[in-house]
C-alpha atoms as a PDB file:
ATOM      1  CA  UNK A   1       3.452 -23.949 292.298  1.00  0.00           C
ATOM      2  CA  UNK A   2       3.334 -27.843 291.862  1.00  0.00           C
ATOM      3  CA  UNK A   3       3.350 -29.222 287.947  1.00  0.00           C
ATOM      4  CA  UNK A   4       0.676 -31.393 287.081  1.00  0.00           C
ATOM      5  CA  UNK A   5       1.643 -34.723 286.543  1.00  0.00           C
ATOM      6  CA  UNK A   6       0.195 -34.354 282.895  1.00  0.00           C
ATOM      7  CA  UNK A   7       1.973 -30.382 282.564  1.00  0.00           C
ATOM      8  CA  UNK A   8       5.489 -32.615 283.906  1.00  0.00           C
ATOM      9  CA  UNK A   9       4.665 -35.641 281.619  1.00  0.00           C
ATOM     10  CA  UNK A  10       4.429 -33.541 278.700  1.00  0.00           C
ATOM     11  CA  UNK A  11       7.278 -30.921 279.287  1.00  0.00           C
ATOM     12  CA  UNK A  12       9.912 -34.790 280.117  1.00  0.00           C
ATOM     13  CA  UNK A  13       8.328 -35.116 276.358  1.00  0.00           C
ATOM     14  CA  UNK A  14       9.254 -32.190 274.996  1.00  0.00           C
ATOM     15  CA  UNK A  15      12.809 -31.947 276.415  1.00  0.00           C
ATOM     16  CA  UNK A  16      13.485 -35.447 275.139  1.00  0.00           C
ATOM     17  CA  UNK A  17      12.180 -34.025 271.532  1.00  0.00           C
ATOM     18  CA  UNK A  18      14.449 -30.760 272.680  1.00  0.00           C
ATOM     19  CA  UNK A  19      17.711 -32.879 273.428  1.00  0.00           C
ATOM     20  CA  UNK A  20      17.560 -35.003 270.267  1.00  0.00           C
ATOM     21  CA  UNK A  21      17.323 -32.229 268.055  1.00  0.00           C
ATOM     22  CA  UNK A  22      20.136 -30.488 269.925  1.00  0.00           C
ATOM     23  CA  UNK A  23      22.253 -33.840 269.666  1.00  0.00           C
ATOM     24  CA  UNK A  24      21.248 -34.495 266.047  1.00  0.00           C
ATOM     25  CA  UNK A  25      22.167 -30.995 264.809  1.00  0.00           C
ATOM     26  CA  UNK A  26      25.262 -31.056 266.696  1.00  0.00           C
ATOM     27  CA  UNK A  27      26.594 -34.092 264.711  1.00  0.00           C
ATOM     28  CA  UNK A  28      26.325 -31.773 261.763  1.00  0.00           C
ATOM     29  CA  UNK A  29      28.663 -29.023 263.067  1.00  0.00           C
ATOM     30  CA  UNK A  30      32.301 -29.256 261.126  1.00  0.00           C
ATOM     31  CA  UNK A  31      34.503 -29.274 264.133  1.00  0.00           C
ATOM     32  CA  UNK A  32      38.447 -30.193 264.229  1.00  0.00           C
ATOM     33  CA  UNK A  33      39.245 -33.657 262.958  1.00  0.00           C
ATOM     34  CA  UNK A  34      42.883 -33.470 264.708  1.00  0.00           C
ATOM     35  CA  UNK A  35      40.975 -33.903 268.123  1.00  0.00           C
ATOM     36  CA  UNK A  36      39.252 -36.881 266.649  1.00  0.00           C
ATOM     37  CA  UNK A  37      35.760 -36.945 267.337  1.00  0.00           C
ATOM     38  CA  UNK A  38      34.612 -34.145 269.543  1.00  0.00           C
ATOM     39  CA  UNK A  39      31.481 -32.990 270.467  1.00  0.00           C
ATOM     40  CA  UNK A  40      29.744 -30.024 272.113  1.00  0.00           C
ATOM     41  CA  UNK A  41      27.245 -31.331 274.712  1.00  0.00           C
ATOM     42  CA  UNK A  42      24.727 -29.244 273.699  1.00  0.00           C
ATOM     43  CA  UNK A  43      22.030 -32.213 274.771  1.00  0.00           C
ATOM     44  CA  UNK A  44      23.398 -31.903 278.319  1.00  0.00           C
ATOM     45  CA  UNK A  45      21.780 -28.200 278.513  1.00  0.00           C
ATOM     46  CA  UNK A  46      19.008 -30.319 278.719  1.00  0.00           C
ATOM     47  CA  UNK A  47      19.967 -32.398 281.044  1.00  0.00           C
ATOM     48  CA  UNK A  48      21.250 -30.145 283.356  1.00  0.00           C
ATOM     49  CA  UNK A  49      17.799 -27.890 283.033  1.00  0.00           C
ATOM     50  CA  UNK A  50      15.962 -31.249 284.142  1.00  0.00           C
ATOM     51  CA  UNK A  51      18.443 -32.066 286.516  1.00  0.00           C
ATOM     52  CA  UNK A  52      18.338 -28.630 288.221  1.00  0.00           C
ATOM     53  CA  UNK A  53      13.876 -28.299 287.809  1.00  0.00           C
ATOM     54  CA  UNK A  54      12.911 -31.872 288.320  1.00  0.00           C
ATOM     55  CA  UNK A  55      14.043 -35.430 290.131  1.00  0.00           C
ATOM     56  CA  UNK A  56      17.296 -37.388 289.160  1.00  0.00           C
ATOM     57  CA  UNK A  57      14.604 -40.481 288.141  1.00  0.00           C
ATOM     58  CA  UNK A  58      13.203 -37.860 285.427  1.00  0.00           C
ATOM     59  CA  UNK A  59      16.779 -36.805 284.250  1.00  0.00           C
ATOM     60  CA  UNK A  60      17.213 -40.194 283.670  1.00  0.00           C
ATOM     61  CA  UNK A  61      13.967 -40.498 282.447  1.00  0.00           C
ATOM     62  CA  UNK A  62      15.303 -37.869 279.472  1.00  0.00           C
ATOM     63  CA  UNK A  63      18.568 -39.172 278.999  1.00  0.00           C
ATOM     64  CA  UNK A  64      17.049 -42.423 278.467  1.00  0.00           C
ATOM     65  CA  UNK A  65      14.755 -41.381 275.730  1.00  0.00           C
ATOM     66  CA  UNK A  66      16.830 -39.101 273.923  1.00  0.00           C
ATOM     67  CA  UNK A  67      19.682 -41.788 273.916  1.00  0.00           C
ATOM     68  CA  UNK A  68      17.109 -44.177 272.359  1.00  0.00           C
ATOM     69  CA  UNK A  69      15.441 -41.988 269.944  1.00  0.00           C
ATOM     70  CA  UNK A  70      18.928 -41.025 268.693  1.00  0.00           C
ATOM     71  CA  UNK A  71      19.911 -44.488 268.780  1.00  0.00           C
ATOM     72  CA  UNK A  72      16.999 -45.756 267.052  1.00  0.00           C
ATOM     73  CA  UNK A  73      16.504 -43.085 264.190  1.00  0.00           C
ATOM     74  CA  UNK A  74      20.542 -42.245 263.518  1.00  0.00           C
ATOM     75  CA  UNK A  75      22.897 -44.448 265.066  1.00  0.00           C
ATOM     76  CA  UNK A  76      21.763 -47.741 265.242  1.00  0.00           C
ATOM     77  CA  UNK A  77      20.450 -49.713 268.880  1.00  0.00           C
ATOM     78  CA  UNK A  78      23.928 -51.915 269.711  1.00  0.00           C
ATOM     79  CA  UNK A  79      26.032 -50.222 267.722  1.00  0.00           C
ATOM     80  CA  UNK A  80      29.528 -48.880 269.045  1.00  0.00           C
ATOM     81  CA  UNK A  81      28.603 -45.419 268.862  1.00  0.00           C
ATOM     82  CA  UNK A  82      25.361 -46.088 270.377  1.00  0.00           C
ATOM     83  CA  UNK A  83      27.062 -47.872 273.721  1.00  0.00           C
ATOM     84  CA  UNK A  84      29.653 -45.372 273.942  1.00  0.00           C
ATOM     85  CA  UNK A  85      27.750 -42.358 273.984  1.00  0.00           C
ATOM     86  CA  UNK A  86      24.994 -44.402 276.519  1.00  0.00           C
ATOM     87  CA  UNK A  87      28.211 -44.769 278.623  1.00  0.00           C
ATOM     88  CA  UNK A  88      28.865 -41.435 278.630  1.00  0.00           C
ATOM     89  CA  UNK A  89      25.818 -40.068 279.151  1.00  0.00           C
ATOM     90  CA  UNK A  90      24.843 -42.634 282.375  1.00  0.00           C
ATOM     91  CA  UNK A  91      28.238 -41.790 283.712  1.00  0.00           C
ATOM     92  CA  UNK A  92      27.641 -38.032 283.388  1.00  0.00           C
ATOM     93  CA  UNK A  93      24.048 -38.029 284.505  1.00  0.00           C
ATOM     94  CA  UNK A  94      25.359 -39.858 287.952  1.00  0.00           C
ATOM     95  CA  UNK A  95      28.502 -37.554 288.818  1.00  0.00           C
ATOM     96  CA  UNK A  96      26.371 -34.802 287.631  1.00  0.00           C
ATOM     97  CA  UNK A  97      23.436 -36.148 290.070  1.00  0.00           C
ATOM     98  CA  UNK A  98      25.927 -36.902 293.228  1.00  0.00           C
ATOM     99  CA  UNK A  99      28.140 -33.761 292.802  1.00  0.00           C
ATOM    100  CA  UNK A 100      25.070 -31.325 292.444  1.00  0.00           C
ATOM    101  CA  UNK A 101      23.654 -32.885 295.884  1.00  0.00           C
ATOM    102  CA  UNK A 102      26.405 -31.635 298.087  1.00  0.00           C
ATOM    103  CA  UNK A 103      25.841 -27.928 296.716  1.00  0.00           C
ATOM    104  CA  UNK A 104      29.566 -27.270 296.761  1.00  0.00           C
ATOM    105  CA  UNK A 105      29.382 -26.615 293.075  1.00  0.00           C
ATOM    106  CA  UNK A 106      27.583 -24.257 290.864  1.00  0.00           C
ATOM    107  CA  UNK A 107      25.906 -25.214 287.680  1.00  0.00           C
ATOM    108  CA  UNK A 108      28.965 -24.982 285.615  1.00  0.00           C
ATOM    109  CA  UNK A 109      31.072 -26.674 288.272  1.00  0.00           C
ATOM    110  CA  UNK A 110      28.638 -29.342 288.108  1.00  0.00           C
ATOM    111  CA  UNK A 111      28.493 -28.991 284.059  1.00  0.00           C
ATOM    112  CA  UNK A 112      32.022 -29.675 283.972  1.00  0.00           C
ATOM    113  CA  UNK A 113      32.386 -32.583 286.157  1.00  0.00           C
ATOM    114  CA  UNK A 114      29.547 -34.101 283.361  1.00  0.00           C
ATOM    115  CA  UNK A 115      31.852 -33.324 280.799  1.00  0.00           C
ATOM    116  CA  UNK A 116      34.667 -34.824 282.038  1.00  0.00           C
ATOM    117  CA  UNK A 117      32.607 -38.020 283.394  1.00  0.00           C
ATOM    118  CA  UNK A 118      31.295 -38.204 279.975  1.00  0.00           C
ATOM    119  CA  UNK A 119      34.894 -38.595 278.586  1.00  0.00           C
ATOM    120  CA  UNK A 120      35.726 -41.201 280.300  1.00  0.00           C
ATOM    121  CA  UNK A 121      32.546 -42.974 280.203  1.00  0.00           C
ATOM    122  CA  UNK A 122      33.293 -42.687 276.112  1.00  0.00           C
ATOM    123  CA  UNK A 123      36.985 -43.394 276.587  1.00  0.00           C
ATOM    124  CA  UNK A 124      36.583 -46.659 279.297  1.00  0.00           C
ATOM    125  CA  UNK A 125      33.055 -48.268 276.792  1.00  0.00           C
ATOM    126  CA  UNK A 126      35.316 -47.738 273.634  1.00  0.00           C
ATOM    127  CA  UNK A 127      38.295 -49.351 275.688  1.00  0.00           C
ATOM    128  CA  UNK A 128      36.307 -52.210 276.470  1.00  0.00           C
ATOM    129  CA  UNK A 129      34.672 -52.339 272.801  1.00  0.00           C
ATOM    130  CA  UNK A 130      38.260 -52.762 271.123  1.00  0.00           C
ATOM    131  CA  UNK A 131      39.626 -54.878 274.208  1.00  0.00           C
ATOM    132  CA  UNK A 132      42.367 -52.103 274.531  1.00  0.00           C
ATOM    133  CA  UNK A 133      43.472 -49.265 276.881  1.00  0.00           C
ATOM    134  CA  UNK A 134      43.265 -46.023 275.481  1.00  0.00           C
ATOM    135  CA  UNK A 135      46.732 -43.898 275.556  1.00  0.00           C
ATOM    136  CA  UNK A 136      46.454 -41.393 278.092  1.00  0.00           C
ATOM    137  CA  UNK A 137      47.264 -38.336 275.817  1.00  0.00           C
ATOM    138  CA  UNK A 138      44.113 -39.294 274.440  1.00  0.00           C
ATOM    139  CA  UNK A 139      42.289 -39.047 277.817  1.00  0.00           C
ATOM    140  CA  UNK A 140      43.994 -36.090 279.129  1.00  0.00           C
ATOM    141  CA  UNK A 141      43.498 -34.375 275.579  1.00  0.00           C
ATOM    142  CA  UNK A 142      39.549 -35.172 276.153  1.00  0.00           C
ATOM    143  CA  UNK A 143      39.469 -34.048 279.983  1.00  0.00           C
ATOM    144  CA  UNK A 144      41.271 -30.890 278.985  1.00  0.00           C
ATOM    145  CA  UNK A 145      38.834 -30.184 276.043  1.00  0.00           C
ATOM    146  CA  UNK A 146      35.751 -31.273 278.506  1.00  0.00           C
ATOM    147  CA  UNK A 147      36.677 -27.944 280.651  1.00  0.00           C
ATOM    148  CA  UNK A 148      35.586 -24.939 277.972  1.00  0.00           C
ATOM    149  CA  UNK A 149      32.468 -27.310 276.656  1.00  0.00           C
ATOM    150  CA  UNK A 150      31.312 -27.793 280.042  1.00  0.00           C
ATOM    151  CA  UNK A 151      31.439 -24.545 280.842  1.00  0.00           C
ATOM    152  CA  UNK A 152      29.788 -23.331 277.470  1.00  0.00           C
ATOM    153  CA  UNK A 153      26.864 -25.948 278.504  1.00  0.00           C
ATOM    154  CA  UNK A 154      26.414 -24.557 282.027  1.00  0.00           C
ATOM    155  CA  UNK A 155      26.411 -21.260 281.209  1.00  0.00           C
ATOM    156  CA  UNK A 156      23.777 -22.242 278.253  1.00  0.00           C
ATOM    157  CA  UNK A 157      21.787 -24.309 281.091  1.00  0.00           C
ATOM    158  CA  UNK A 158      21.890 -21.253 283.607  1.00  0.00           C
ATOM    159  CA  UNK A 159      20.220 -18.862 280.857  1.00  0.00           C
ATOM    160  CA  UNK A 160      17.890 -20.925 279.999  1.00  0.00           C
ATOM    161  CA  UNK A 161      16.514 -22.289 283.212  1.00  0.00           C
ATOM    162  CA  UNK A 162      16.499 -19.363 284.872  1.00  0.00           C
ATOM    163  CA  UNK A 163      13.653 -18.417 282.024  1.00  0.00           C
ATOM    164  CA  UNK A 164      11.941 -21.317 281.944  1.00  0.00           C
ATOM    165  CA  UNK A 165      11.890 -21.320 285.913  1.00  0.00           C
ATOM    166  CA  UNK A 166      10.075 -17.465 285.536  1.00  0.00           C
ATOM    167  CA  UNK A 167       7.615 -19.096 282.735  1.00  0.00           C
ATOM    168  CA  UNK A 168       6.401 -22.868 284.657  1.00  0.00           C
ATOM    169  CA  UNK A 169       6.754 -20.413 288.412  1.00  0.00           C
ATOM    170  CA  UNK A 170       9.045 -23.018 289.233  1.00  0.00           C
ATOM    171  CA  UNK A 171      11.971 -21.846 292.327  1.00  0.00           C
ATOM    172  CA  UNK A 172      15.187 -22.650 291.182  1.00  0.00           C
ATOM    173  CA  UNK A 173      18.383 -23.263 293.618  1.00  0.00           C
ATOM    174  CA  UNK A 174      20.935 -22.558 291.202  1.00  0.00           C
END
């Protein structure tokens, strides 16, 4: 069964509203200060799920708006943190996009190469912010930490599309 283009319009809505709130609350999560400022990528469930059910354009689409809502309400448009998480997250989206296309990876494969694009999306934008090369025990450190988060989001992901496929009768190729 086809979506709407009202039914798609308003479920790219509500997974922009979905990934904020995942992003936001993450922020509040006391993790490790001696790996310096690590996340979770729990917003990338979401943009794996709309990776995975819809088009790269409306991936992009929900990157794009949960990026800017974030930006706008919590981090501040043009702000450091703002362009280095952007980085990350168009760097991810892509690799994510391109490796998921040649089907030699499964979700989490293709959950862990966001990760790890997503590092170094963070690690070149903050490189180029303070006109310095980051150390590479910081970018190994962040590759090797991107492995067990991308995995935790793809497994995440996988659960919950393969619901939401059963509830919009959408066919999934997972």
């Amino acid at each position: 069964m086809e979506l709407s283009a009202n039914r798609k319009l308003v479920l790219l809505a509500l997974f922009i509203a979905l990934a904020s709130i995942l992003r936001i609350v993450e922020s509040w999560l006391p993790l490790p200060t001696q790996f310096g400022y690590i996340r979770l990528g729990l917003a990338n469930i979401i943009t794996l799920t709309v990776l995975y059910l819809f088009t790269f354009k409306d991936a992009l689409t929900v990157l794009l708006g949960r990026v800017l809502l974030v930006g706008i309400l919590f981090i501040g448009l043009g702000s450091s943190g703002f362009l280095i998480g952007f980085a990350g997250s168009l760097l991810s989206l892509i690799l994510m996009y391109l490796v998921k296309k040649t089907s030699l990876f499964s979700i989490y494969g293709v959950s862990i190469i966001g990760a790890i694009a997503h590092n170094i999306g963070q690690v070149l934008m903050a490189s180029v912010i303070m006109n310095i090369f980051a150390p590479l025990n910081i970018i190994s450190m962040f590759l090797l930490l991107a492995i067990p988060t991308g995995i935790l989001t793809g497994y995440i992901a996988n659960l919950f599309l393969s619901r939401l496929s059963l509830y919009l009768n959408i066919p999934l190729k997972l």
